[in-house]
C-alpha atoms as a PDB file:
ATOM      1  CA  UNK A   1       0.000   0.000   0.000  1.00  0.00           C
ATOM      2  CA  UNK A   2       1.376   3.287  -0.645  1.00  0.00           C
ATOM      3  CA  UNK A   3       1.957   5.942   2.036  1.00  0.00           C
ATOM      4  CA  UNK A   4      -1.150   7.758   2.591  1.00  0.00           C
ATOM      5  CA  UNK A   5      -0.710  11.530   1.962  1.00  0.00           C
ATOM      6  CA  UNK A   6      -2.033  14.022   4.771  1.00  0.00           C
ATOM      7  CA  UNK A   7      -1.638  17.593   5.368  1.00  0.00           C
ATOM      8  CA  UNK A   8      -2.756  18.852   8.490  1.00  0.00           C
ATOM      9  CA  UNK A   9      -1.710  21.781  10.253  1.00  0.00           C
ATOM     10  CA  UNK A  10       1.057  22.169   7.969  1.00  0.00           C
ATOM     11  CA  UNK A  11       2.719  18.716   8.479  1.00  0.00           C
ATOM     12  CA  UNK A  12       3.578  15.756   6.398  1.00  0.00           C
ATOM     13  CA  UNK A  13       1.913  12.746   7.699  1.00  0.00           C
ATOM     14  CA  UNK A  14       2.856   9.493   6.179  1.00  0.00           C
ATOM     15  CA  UNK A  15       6.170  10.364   4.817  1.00  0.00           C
ATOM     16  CA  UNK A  16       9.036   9.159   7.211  1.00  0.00           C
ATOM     17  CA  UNK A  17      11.153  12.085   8.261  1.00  0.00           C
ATOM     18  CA  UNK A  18      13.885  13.674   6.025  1.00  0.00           C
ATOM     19  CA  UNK A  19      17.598  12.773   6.963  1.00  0.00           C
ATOM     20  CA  UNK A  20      19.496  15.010   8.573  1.00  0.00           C
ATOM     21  CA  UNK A  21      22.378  16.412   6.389  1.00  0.00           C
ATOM     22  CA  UNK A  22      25.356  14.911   8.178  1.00  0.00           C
ATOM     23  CA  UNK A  23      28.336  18.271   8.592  1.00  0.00           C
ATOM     24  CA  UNK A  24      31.901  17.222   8.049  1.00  0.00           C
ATOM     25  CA  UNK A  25      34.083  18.804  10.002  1.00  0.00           C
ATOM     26  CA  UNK A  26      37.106  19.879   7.643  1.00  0.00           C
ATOM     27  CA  UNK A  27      40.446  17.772   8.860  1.00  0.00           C
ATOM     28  CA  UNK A  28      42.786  20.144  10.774  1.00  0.00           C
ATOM     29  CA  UNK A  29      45.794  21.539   8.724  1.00  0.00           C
ATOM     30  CA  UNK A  30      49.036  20.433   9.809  1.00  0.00           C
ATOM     31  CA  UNK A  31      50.276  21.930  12.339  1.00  0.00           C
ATOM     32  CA  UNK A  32      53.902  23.752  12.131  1.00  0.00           C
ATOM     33  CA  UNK A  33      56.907  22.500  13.711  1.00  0.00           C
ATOM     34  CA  UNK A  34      58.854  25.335  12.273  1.00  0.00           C
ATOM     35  CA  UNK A  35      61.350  26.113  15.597  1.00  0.00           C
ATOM     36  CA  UNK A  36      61.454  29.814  14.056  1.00  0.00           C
ATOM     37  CA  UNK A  37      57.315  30.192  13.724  1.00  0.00           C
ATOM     38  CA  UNK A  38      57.376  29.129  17.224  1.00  0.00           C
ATOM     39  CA  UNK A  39      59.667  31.771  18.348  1.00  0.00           C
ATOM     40  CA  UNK A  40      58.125  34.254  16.555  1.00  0.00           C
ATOM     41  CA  UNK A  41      55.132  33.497  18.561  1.00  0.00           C
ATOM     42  CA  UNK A  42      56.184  33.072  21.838  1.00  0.00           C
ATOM     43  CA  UNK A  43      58.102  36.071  21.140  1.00  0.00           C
ATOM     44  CA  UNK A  44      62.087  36.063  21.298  1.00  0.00           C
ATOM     45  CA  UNK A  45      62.590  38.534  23.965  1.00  0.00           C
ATOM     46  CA  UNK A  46      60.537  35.764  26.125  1.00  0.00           C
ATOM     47  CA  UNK A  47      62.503  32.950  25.089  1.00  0.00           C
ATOM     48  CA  UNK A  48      65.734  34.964  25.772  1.00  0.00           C
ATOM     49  CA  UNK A  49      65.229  34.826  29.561  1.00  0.00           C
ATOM     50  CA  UNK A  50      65.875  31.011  29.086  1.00  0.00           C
ATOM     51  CA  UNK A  51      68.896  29.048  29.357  1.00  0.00           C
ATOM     52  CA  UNK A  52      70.303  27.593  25.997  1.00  0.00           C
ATOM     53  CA  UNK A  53      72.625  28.296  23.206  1.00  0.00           C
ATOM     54  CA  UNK A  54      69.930  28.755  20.465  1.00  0.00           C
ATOM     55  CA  UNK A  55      66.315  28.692  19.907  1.00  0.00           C
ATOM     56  CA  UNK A  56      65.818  24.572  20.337  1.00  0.00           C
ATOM     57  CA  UNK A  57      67.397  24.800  23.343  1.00  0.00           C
ATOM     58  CA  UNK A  58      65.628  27.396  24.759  1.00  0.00           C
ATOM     59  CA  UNK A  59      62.681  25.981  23.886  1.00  0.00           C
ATOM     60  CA  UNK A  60      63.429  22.985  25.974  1.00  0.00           C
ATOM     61  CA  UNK A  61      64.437  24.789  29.116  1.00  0.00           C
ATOM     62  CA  UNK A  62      60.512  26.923  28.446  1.00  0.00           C
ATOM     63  CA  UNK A  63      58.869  23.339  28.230  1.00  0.00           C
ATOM     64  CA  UNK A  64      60.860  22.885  31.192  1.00  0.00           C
ATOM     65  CA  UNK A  65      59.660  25.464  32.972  1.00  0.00           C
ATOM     66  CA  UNK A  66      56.091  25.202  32.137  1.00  0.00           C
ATOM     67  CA  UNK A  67      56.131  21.402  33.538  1.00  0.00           C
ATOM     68  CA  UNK A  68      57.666  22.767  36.503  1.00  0.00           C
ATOM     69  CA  UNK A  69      54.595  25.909  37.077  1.00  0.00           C
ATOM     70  CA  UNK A  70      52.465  23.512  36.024  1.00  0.00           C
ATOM     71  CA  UNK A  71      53.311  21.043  38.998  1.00  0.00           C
ATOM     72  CA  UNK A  72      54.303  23.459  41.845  1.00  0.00           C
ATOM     73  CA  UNK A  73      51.061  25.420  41.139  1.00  0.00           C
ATOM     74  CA  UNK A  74      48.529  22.948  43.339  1.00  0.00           C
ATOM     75  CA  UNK A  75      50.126  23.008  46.262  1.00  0.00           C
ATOM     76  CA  UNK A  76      50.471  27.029  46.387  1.00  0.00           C
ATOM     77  CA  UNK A  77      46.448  27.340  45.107  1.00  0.00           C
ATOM     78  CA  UNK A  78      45.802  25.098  47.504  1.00  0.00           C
ATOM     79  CA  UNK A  79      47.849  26.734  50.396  1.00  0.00           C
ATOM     80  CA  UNK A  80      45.960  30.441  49.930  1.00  0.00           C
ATOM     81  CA  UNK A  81      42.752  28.451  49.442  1.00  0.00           C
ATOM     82  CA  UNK A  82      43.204  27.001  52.999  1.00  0.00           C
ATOM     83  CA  UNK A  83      44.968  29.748  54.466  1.00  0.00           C
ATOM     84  CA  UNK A  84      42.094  32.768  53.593  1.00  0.00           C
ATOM     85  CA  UNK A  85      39.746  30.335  54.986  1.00  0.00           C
ATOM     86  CA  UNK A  86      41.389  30.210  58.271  1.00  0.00           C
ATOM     87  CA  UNK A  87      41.451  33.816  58.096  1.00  0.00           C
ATOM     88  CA  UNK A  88      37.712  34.176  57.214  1.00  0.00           C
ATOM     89  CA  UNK A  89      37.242  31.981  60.722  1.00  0.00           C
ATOM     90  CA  UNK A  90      39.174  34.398  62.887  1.00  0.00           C
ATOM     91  CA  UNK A  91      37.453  37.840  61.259  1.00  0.00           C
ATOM     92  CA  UNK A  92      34.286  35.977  62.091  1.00  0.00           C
ATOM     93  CA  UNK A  93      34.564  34.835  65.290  1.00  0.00           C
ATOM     94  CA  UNK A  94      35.878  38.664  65.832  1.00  0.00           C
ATOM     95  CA  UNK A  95      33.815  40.920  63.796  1.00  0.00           C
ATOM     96  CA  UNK A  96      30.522  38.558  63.357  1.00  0.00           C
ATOM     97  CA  UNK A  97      29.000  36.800  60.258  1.00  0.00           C
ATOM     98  CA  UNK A  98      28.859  39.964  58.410  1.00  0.00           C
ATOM     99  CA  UNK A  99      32.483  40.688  59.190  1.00  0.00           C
ATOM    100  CA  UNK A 100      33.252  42.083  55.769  1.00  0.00           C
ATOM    101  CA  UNK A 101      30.632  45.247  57.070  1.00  0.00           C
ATOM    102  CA  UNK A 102      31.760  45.727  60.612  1.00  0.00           C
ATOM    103  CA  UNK A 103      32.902  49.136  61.119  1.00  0.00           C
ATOM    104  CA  UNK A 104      35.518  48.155  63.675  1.00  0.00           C
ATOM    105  CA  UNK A 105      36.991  46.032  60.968  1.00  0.00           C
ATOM    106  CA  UNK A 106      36.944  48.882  58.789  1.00  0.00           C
ATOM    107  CA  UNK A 107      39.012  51.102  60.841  1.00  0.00           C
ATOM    108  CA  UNK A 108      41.292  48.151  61.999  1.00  0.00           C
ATOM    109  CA  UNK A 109      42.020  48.129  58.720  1.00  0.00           C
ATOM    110  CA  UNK A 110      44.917  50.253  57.062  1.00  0.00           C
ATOM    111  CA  UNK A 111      44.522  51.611  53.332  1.00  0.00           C
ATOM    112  CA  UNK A 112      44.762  48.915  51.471  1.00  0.00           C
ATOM    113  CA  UNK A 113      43.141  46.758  53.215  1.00  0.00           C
ATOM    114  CA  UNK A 114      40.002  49.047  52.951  1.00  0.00           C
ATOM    115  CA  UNK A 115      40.656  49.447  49.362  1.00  0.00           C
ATOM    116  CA  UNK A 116      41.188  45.741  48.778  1.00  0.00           C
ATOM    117  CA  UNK A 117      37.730  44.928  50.404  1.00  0.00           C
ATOM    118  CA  UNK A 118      35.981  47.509  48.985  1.00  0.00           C
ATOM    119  CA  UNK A 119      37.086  46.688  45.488  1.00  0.00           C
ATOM    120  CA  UNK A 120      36.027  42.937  46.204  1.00  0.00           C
ATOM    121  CA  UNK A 121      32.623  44.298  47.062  1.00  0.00           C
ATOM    122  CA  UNK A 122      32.696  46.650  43.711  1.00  0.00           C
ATOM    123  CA  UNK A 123      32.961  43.749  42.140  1.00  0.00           C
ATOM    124  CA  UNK A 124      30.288  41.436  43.266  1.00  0.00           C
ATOM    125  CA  UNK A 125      27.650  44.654  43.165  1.00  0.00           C
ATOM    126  CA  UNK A 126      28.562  44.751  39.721  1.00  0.00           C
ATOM    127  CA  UNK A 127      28.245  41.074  38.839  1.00  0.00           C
ATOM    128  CA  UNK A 128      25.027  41.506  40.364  1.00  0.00           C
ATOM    129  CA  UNK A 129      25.660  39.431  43.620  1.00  0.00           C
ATOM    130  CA  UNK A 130      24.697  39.916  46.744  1.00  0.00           C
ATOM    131  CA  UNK A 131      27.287  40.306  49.646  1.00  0.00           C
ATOM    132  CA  UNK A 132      28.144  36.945  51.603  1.00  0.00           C
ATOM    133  CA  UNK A 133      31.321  35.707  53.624  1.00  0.00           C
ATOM    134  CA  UNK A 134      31.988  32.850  51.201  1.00  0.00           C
ATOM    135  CA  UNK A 135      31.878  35.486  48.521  1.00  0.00           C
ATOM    136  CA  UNK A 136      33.725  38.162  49.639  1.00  0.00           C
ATOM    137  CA  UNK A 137      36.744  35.661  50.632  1.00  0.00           C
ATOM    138  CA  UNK A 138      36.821  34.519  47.465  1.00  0.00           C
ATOM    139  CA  UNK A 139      37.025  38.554  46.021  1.00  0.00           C
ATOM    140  CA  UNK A 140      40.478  39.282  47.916  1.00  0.00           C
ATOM    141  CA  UNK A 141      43.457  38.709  46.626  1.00  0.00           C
ATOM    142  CA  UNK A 142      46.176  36.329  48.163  1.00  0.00           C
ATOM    143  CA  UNK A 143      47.863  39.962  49.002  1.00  0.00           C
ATOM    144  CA  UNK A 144      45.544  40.995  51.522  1.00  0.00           C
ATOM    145  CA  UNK A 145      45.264  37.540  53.345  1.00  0.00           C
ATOM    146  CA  UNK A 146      49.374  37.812  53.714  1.00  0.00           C
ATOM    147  CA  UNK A 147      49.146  41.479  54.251  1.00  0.00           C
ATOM    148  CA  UNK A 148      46.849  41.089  57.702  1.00  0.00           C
ATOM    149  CA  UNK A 149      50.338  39.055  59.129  1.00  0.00           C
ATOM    150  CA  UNK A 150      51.909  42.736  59.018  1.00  0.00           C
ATOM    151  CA  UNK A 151      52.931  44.628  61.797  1.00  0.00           C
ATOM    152  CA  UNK A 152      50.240  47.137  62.368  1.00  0.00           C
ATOM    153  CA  UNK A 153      48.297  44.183  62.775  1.00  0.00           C
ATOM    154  CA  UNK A 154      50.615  42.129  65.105  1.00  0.00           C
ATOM    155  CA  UNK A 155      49.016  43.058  68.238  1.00  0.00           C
ATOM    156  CA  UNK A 156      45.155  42.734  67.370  1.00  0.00           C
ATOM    157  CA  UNK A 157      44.859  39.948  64.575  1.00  0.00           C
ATOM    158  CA  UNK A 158      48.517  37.757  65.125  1.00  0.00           C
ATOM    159  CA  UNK A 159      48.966  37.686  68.942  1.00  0.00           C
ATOM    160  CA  UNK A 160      45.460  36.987  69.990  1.00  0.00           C
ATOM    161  CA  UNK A 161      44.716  34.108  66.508  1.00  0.00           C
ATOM    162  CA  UNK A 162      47.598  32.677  66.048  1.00  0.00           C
ATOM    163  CA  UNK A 163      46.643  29.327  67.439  1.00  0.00           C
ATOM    164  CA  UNK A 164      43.484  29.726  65.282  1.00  0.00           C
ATOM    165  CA  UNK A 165      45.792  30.716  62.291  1.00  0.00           C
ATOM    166  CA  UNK A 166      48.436  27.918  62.459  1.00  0.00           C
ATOM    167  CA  UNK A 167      46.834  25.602  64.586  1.00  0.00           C
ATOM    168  CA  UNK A 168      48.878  22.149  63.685  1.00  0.00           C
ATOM    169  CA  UNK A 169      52.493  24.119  64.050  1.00  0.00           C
ATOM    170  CA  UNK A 170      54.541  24.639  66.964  1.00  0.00           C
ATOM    171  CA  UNK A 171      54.257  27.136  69.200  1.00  0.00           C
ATOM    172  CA  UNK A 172      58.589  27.927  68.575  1.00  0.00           C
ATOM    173  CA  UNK A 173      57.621  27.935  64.737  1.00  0.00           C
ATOM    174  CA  UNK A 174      55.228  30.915  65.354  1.00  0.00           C
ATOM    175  CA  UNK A 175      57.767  32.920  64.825  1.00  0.00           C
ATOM    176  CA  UNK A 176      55.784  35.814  63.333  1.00  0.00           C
ATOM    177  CA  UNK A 177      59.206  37.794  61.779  1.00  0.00           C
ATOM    178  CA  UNK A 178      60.065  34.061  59.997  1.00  0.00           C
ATOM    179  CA  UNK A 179      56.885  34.233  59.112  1.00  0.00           C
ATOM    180  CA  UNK A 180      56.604  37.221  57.174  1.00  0.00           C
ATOM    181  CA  UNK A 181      59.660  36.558  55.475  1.00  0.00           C
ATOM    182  CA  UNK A 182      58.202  33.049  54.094  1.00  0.00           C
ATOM    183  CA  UNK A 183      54.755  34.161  53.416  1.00  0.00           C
ATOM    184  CA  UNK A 184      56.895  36.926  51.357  1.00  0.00           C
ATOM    185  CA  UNK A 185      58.613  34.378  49.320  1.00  0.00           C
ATOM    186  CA  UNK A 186      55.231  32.627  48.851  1.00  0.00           C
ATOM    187  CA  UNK A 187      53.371  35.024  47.322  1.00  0.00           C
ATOM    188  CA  UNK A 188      56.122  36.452  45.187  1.00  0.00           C
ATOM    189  CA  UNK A 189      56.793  32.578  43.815  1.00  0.00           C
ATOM    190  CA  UNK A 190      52.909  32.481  43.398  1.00  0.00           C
ATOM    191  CA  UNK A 191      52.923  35.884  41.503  1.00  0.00           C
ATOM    192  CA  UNK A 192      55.589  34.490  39.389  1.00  0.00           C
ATOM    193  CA  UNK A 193      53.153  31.876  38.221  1.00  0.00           C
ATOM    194  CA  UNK A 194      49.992  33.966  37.886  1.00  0.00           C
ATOM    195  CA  UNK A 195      52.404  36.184  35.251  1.00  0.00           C
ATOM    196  CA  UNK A 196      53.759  33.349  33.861  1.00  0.00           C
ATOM    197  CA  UNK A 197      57.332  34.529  34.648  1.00  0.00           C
ATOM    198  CA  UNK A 198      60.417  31.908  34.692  1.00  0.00           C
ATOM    199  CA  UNK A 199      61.027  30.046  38.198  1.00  0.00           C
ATOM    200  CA  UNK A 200      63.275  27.494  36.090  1.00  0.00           C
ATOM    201  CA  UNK A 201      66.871  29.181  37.331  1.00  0.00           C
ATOM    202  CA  UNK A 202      65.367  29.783  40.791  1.00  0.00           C
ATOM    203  CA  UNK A 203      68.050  27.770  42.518  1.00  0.00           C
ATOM    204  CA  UNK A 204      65.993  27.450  45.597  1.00  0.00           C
ATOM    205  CA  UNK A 205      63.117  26.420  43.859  1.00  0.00           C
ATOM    206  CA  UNK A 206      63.295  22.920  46.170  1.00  0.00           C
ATOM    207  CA  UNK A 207      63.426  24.446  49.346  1.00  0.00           C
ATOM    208  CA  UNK A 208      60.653  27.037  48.067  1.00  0.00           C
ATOM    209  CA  UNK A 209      58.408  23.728  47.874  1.00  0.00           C
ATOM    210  CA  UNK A 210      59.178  22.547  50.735  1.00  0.00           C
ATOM    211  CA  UNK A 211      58.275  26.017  52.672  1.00  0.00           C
ATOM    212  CA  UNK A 212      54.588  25.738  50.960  1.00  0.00           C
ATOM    213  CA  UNK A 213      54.158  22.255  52.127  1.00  0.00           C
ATOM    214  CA  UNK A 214      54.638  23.109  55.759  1.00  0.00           C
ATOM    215  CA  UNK A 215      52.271  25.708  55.471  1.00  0.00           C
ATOM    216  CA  UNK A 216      49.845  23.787  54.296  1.00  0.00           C
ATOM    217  CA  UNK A 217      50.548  21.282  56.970  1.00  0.00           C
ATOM    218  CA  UNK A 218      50.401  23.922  59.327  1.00  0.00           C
ATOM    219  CA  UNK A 219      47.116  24.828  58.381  1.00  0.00           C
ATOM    220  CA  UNK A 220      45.419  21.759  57.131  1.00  0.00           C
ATOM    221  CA  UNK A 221      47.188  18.867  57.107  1.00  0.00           C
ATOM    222  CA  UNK A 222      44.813  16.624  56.152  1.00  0.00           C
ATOM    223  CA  UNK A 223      44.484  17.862  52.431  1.00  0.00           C
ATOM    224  CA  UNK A 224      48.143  17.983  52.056  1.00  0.00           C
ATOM    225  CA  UNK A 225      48.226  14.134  52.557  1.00  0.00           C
ATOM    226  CA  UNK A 226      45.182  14.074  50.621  1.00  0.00           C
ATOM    227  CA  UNK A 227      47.222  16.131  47.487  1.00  0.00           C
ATOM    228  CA  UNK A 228      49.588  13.184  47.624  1.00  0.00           C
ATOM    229  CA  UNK A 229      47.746  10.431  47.938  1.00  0.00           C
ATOM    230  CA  UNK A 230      45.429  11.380  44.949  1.00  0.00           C
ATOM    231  CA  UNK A 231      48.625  12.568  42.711  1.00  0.00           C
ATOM    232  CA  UNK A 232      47.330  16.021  42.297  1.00  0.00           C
ATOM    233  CA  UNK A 233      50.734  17.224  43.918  1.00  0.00           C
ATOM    234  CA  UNK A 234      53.405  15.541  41.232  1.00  0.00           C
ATOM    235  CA  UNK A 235      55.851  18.094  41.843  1.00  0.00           C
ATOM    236  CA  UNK A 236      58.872  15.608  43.258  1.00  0.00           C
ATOM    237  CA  UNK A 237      58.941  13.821  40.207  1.00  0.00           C
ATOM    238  CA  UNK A 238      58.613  16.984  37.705  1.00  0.00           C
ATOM    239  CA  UNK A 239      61.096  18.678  39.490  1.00  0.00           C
ATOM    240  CA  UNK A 240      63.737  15.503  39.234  1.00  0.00           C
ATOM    241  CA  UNK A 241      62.691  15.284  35.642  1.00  0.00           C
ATOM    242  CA  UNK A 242      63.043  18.912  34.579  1.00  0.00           C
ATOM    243  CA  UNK A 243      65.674  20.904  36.777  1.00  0.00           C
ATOM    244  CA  UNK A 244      68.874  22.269  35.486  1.00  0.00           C
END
């Protein structure tokens, strides 16, 4: 029997649907391996701030140093991640829930910090977000967290939290002037990464690790042995692979 032929409401009844054209997507065109179209791209005056007697070379020390960022940069994200929430703890338990709007905070703070929390609260009114603690936290940079271990805040935040702060390390390793000398290296070595700058010939790019690891065990030592055990921190076995 042939198909009976109905239209109704516009439609085709009794016809079995059309196929849908099938879209090829075009093979990809071979990619260049030209070293000099690579340069050119990365840009030589980059490539010049690595070691090496010509362009393959110094290509090899930049792969190099991108394995290296790539594997040192978990256990620094995770270090400020755990460290401003220890901080957001303390400012609570001090200033209240809504410790981001107490005026006493406010005039604890010095300049920046009052223009580092108000520009985190520009930003969310612009985003169209309303103010929270979670939020807020999330807003400041790792600048401010570092910058409350400062001296104008030694007496008020450090002294009285510093057992809430650190709580897994020592009181003899609460050393606050060691301290800000290591959170200093920190967040310049994390700064490095953000820009994407060399850390390659940093010759105490070991002991740097090292430093970030006790802080995190400092702070939270259950998800550095977590970061290990689930491989996200790999950088022992970049960093054997790929020093100078």
């Amino acid at each position: 029997m042939r198909p009976l032929k109905l239209r109704l409401a516009g439609l085709r009844v009794g016809y079995p649907d059309p196929p849908i054209p099938m879209t090829h997507t075009p093979a990809p065109k071979p990619v260049s391996t030209d070293l000099a179209a690579i340069v050119v791209l990365l840009s030589p005056a980059r490539l010049s701030t690595y070691p090496g007697a010509d362009d393959a070379s110094r290509l090899v020390s930049y792969a190099k140093n991108a394995k290296l960022s790539e594997a040192l940069f978990p256990v620094l994200q995770h270090l400020e991640i755990c460290l401003r929430n220890r901080w957001e703890v303390v400012l609570a338990s001090r200033f209240g829930a809504d410790w981001y709007d107490n005026p006493s905070l406010n005039r604890l703070l010095n300049n920046y910090g009052q223009l580092e929390l108000r520009k985190g609260k520009d930003k969310l009114t612009k985003l169209g977000r309303s103010f929270s603690s979670g939020a807020i936290i999330a807003e400041q940079t790792f600048g401010f967290w570092t910058s409350l271990f400062g001296t104008n805040y030694e007496k008020v935040l450090w002294v009285p939290h510093a057992r809430d702060l650190l709580p897994h390390a020592l009181p003899s390793e609460r050393d606050i002037k060691a301290i800000r000398i290591e959170l200093k290296m920190i967040r310049d070595l994390r700064n490095r990464l953000a820009h994407h700058e060399p850390i390659l010939m940093r010759h105490s790019l070991w002991s740097d690790y090292e430093v970030a690891l006790k802080w995190l065990n400092w702070i939270a030592p259950e998800v550095e042995a977590w970061l290990k055990s689930s491989s996200v921190d790999r950088f022992p076995e970049v960093y054997k692979a790929n020093r100078l």
